[in-house]
N, C-alpha and C. Protein backbone atom coordinates (compact mmCIF):
# COMPACT_ATOMS: atom_id res chain seq x y z
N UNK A 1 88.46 115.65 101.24
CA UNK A 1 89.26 114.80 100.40
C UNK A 1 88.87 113.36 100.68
N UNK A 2 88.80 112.46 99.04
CA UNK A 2 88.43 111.12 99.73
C UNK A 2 90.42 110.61 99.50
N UNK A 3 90.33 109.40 100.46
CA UNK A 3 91.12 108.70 100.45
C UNK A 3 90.43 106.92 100.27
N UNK A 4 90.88 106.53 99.57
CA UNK A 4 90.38 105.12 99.17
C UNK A 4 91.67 103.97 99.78
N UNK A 5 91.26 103.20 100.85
CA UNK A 5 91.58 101.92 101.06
C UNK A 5 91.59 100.90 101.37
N UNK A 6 92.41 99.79 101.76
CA UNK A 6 91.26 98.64 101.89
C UNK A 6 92.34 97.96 102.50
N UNK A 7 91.57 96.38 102.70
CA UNK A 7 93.10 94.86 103.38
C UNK A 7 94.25 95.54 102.36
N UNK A 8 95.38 95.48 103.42
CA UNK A 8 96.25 95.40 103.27
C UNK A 8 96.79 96.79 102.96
N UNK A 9 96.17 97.39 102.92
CA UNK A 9 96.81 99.25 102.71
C UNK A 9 98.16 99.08 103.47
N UNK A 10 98.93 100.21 102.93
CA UNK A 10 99.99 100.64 103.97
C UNK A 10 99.91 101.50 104.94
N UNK A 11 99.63 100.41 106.20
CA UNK A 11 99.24 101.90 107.18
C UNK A 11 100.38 102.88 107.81
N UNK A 12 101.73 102.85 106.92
CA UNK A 12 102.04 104.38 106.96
C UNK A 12 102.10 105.71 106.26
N UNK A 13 101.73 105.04 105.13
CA UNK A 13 101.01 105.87 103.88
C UNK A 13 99.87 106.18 104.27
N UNK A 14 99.02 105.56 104.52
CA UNK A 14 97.51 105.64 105.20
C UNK A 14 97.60 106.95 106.16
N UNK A 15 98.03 106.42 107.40
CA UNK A 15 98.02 107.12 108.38
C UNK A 15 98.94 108.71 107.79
N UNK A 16 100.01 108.28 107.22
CA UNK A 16 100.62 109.95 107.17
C UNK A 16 99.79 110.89 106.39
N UNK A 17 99.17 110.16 105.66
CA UNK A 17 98.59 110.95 104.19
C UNK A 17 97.41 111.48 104.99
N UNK A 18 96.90 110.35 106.29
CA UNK A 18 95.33 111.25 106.46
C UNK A 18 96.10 112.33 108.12
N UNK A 19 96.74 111.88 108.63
CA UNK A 19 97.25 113.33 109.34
C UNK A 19 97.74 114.23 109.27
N UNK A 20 98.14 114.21 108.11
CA UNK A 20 98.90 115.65 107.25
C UNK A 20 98.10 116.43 106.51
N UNK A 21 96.92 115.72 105.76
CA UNK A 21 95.75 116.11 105.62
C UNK A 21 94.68 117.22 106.38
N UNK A 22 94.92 116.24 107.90
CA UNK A 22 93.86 116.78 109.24
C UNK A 22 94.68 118.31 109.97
N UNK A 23 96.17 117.85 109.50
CA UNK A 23 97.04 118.77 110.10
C UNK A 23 96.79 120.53 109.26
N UNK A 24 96.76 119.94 108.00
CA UNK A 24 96.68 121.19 106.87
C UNK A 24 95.01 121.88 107.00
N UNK A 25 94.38 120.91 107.84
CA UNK A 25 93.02 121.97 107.78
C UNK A 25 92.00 121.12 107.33
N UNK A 26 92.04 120.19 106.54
CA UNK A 26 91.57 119.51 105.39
C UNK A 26 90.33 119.14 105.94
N UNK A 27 89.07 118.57 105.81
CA UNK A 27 88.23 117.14 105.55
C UNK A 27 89.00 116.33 105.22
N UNK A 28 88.97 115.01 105.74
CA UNK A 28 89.20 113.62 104.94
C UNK A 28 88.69 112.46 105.48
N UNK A 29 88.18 111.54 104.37
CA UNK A 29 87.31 110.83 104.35
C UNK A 29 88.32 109.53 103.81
N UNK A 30 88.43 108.46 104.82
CA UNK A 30 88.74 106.97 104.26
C UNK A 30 87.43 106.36 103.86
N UNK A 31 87.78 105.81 102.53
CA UNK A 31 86.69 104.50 102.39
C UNK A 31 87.35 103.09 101.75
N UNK A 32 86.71 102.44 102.24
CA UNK A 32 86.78 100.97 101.50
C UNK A 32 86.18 100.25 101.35
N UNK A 33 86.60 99.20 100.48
CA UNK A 33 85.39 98.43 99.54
C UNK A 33 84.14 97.48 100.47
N UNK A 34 84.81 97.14 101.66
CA UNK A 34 83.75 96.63 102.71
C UNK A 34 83.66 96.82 104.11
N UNK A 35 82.75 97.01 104.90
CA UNK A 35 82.85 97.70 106.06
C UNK A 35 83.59 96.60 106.81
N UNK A 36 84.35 97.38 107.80
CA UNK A 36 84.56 96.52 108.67
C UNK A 36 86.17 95.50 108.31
N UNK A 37 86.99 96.39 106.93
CA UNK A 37 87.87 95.55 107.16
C UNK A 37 89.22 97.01 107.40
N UNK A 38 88.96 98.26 107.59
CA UNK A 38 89.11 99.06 108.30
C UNK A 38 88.28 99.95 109.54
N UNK A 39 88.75 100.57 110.53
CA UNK A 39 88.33 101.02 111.76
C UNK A 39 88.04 102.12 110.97
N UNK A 40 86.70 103.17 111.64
CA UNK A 40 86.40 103.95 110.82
C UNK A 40 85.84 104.21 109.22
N UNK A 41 85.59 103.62 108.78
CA UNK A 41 85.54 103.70 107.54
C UNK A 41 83.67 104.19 106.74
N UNK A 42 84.06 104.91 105.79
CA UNK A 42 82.76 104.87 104.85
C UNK A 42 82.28 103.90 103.80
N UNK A 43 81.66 102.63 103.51
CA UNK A 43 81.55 101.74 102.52
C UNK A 43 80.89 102.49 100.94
N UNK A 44 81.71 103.22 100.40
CA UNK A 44 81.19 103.44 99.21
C UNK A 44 80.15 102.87 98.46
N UNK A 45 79.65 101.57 98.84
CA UNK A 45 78.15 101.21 98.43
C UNK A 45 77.36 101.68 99.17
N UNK A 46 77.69 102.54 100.12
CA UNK A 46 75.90 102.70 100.76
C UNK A 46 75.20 103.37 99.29
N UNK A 47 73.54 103.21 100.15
CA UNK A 47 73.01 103.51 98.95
C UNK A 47 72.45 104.84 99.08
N UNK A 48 72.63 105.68 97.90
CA UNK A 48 73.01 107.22 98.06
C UNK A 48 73.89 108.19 98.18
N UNK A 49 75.19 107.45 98.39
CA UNK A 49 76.38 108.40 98.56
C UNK A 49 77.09 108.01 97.27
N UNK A 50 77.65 109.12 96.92
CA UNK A 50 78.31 109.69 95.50
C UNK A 50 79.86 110.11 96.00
N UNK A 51 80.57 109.07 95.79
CA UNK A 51 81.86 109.89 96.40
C UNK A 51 82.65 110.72 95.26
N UNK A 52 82.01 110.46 94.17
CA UNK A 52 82.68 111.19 92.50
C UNK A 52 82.52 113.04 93.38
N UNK A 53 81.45 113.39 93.45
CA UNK A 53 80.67 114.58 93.62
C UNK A 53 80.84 115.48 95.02
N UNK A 54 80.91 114.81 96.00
CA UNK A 54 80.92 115.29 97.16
C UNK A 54 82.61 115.83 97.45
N UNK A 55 83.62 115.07 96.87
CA UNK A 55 84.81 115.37 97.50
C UNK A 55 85.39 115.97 96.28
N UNK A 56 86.57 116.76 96.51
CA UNK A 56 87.36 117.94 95.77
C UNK A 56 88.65 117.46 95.33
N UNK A 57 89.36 116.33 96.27
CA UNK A 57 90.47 115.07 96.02
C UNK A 57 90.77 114.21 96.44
N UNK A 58 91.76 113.28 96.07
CA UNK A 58 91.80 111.85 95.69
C UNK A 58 92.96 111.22 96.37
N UNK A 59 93.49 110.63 97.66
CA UNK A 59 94.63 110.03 97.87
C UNK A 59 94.97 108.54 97.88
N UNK A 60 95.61 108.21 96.85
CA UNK A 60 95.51 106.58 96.89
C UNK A 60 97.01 106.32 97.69
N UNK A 61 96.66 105.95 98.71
CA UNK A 61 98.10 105.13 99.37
C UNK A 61 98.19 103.50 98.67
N UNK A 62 99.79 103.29 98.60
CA UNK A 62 100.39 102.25 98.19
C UNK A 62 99.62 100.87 99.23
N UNK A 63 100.83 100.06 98.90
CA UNK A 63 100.53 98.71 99.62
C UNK A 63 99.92 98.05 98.86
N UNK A 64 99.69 96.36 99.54
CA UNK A 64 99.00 95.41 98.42
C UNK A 64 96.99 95.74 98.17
N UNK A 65 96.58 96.91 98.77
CA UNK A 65 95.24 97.39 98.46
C UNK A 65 95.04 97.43 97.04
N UNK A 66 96.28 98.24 96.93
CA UNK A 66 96.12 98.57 95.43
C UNK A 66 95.78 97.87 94.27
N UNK A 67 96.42 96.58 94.57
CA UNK A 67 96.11 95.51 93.57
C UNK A 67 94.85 94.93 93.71
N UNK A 68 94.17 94.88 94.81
CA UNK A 68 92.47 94.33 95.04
C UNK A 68 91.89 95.54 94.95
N UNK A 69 92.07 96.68 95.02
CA UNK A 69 91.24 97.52 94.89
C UNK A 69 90.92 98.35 93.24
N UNK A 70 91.91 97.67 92.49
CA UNK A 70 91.91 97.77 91.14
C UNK A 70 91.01 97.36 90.20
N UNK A 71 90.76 96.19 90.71
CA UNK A 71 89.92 95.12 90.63
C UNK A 71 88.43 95.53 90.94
N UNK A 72 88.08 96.43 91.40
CA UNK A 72 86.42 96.55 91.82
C UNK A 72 85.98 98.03 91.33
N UNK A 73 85.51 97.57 90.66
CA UNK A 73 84.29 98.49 89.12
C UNK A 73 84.26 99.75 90.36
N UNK A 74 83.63 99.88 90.91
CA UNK A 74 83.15 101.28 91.70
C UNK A 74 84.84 101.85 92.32
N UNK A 75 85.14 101.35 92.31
CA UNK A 75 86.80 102.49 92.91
C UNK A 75 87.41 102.66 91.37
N UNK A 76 87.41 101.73 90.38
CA UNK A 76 88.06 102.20 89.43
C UNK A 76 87.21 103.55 88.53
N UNK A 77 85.82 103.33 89.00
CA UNK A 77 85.31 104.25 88.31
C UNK A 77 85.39 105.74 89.10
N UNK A 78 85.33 105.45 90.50
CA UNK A 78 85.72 106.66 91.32
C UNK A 78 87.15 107.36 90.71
N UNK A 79 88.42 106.93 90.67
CA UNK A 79 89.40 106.95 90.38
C UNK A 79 89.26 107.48 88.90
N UNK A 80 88.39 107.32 88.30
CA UNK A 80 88.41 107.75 86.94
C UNK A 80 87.53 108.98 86.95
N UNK A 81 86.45 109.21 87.83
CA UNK A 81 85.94 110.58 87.68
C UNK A 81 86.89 111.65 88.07
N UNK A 82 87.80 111.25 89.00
CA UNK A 82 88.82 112.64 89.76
C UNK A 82 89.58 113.07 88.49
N UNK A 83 89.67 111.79 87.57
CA UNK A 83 91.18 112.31 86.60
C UNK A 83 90.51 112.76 85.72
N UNK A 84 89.19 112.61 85.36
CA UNK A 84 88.51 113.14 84.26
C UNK A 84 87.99 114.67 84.20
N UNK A 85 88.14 114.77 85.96
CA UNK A 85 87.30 116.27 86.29
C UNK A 85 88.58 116.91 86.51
N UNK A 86 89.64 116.70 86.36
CA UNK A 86 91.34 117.38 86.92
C UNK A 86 91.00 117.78 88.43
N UNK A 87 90.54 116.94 88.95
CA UNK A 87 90.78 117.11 90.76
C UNK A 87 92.18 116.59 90.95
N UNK A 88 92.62 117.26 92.12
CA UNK A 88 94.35 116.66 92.91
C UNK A 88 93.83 115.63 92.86
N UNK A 89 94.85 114.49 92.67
CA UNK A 89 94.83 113.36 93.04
C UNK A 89 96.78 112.88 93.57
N UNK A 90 96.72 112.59 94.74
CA UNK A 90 97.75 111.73 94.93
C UNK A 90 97.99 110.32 95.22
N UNK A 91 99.02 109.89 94.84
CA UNK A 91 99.18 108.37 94.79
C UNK A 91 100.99 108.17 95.37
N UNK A 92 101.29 106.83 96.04
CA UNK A 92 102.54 106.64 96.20
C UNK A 92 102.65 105.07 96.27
N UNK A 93 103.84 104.57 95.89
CA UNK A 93 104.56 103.29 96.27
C UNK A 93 103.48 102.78 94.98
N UNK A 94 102.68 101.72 95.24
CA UNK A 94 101.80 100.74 94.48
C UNK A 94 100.55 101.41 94.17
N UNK A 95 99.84 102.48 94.66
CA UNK A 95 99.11 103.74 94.14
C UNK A 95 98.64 104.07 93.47
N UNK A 96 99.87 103.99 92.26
CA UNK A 96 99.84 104.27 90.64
C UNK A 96 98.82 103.64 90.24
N UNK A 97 99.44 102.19 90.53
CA UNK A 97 98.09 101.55 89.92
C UNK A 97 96.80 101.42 89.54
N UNK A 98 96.36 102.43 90.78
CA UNK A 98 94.67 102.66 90.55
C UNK A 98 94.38 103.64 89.50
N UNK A 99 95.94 104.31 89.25
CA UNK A 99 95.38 105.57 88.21
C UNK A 99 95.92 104.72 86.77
N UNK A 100 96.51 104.11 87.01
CA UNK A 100 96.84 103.11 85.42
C UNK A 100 95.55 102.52 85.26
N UNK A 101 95.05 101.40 86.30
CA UNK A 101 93.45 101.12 85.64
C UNK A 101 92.51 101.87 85.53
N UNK A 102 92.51 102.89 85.77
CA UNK A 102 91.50 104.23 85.78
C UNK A 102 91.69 104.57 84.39
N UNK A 103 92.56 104.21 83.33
CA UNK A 103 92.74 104.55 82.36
C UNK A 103 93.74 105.78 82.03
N UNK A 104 94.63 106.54 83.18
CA UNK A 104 95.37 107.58 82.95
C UNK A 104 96.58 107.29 81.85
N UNK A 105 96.98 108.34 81.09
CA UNK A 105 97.72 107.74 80.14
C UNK A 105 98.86 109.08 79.63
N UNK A 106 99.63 109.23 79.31
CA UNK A 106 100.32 110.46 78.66
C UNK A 106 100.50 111.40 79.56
N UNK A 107 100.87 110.49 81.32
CA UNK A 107 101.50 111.49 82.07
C UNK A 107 102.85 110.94 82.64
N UNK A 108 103.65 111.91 83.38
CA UNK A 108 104.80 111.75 84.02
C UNK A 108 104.25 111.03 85.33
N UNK A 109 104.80 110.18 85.95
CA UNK A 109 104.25 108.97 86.69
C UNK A 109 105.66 108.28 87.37
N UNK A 110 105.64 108.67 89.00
CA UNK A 110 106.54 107.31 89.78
C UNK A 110 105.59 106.40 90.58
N UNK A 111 106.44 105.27 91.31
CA UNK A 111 105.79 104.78 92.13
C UNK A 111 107.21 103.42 92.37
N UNK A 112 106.90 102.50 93.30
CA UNK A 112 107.93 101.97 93.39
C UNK A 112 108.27 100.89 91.80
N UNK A 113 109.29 100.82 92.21
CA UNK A 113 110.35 100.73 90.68
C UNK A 113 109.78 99.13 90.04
N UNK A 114 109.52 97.85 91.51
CA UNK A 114 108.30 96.80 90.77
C UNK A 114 107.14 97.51 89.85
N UNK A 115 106.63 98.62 89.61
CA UNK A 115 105.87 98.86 88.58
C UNK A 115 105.87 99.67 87.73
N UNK A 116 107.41 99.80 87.44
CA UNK A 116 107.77 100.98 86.27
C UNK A 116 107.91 100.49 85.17
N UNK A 117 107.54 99.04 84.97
CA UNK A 117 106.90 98.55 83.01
C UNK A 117 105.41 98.90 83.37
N UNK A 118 104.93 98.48 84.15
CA UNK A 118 102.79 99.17 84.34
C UNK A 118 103.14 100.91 83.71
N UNK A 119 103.98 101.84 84.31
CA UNK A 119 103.51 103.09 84.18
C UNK A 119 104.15 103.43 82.91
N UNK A 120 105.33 102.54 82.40
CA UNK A 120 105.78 103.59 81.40
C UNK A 120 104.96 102.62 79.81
N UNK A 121 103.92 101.45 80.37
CA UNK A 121 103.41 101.13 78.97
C UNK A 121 102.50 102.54 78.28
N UNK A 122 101.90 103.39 79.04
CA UNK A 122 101.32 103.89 78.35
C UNK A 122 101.38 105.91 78.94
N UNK A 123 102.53 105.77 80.20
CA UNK A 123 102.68 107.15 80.84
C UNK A 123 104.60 107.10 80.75
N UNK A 124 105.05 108.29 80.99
CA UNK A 124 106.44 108.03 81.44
C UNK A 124 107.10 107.91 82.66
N UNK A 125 107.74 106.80 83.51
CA UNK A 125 108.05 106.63 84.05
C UNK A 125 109.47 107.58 84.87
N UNK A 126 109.21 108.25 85.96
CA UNK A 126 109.77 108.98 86.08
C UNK A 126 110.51 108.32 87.45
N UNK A 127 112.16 108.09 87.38
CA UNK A 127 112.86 107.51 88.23
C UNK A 127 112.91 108.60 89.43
N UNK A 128 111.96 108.97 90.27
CA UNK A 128 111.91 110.51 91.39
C UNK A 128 113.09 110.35 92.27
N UNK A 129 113.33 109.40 93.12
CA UNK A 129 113.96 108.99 93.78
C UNK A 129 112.90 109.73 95.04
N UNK A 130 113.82 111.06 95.90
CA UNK A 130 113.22 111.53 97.02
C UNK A 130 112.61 112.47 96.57
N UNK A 131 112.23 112.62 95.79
CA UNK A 131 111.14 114.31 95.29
C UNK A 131 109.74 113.51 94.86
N UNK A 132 108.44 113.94 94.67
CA UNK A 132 107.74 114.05 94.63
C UNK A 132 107.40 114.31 92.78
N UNK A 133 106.68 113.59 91.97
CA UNK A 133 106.45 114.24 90.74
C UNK A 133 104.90 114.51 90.46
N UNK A 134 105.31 115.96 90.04
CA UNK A 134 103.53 116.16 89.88
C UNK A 134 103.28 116.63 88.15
N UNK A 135 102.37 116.18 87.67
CA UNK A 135 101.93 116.43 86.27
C UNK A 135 100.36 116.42 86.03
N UNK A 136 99.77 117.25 85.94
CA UNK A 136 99.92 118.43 86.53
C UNK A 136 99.03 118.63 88.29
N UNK A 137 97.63 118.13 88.09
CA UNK A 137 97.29 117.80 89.28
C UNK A 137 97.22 116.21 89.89
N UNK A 138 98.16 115.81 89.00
CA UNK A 138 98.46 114.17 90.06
C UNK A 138 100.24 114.58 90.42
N UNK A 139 99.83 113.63 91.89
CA UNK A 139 101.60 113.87 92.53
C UNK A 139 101.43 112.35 93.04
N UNK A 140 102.58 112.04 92.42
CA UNK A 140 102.88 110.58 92.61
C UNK A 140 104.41 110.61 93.36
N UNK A 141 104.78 109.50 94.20
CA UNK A 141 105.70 109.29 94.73
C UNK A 141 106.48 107.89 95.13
N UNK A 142 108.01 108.04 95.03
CA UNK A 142 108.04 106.49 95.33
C UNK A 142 107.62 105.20 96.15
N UNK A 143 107.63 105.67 97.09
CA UNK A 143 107.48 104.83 98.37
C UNK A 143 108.31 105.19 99.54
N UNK A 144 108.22 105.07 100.76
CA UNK A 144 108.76 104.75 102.22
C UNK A 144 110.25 105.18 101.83
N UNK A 145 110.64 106.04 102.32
CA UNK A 145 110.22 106.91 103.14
C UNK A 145 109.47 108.37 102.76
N UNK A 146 109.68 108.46 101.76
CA UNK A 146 109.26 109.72 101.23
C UNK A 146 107.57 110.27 100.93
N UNK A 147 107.28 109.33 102.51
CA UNK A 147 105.72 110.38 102.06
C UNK A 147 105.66 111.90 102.79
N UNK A 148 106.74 112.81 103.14
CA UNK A 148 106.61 113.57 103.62
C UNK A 148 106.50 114.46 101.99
N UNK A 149 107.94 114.41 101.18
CA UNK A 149 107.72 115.02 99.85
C UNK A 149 106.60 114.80 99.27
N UNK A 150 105.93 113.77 99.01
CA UNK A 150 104.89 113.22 98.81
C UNK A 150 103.48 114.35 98.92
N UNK A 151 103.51 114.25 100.14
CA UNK A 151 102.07 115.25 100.80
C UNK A 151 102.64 116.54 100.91
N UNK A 152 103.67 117.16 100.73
CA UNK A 152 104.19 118.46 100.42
C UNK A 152 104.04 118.71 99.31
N UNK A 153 104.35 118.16 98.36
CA UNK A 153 103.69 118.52 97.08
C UNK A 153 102.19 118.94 97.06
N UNK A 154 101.41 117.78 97.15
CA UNK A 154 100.21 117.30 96.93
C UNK A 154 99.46 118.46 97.95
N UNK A 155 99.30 118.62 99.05
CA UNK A 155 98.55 119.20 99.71
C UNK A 155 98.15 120.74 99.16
N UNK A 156 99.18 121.78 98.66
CA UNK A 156 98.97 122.86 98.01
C UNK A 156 97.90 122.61 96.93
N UNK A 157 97.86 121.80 96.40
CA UNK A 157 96.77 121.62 95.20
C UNK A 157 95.19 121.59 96.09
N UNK A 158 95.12 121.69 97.09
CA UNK A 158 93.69 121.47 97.62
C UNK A 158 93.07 122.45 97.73
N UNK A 159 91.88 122.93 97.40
CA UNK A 159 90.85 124.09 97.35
C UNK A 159 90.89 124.72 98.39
């Protein structure tokens, strides 16, 4: 599974999403847009690696990443091959966002409630509260505290 993040991620979204991941059995792979502004990380520009192809799903954690990472052609286009190929993809809190500029459109969609005019211009905004909404292989969620519903959903969808 890739997970995409960058300055400013939420590292408890971060962190829960990739140990619940490691816990379930999984692969998972963080990347972000430049080396070195996370520990660990894969820089999706190296030259030769395909992260569309190699990985099976998609976890975008919230936080202010989301909004700079929206912004850069190669994650939005990553973000757009998962939804185009119906790979899992999960997202929570500010999240959404990467799948709103990815172009997703005509799905059921939470995330925290600052961006429920972004999701319901062109998806429906779904007020979750503590549950988890999935349509059909994206599971989106509000925010803090609820990334446990979150990755309970989401994790069954993995190959």
């Amino acid at each position: 599974m890739l997970i995409l993040a960058g300055e400013h991620s939420s590292s408890g979204q971060l962190s829960y999403a990739l140990e619940r991941t490691l816990e379930a059995g999984h692969l998972a792979v963080v990347a972000a847009p430049d080396k070195g502004v996370l520990k660990t990380i894969i820089d999706p520009r190296e030259e030769g690696w395909d992260p569309c192809e190699e990985f099976d799903a998609l976890l975008l954690p919230g936080g202010r990443a989301a909004e700079y990472l929206r912004n850069i052609q190669g994650f939005r286009d990553t973000v757009r091959h998962f939804v185009e190929h119906d790979k899992p993809i999960g997202a929570i809190a500010e999240g959404a966002r990467l799948l709103l500029t990815a172009g997703v459109t005509g799905r059921q969609l939470t995330g925290m409630d600052m961006i429920r005019s972004e999701i319901a211009h062109d998806n429906t905004y779904v007020a979750a509260g503590d549950v988890a909404v999935r349509d059909p292989n994206i599971v989106t969620a509000s925010a803090r505290p609820y990334y446990h519903v979150w990755m309970r959903e989401f994790l069954p969808l993995l190959p």
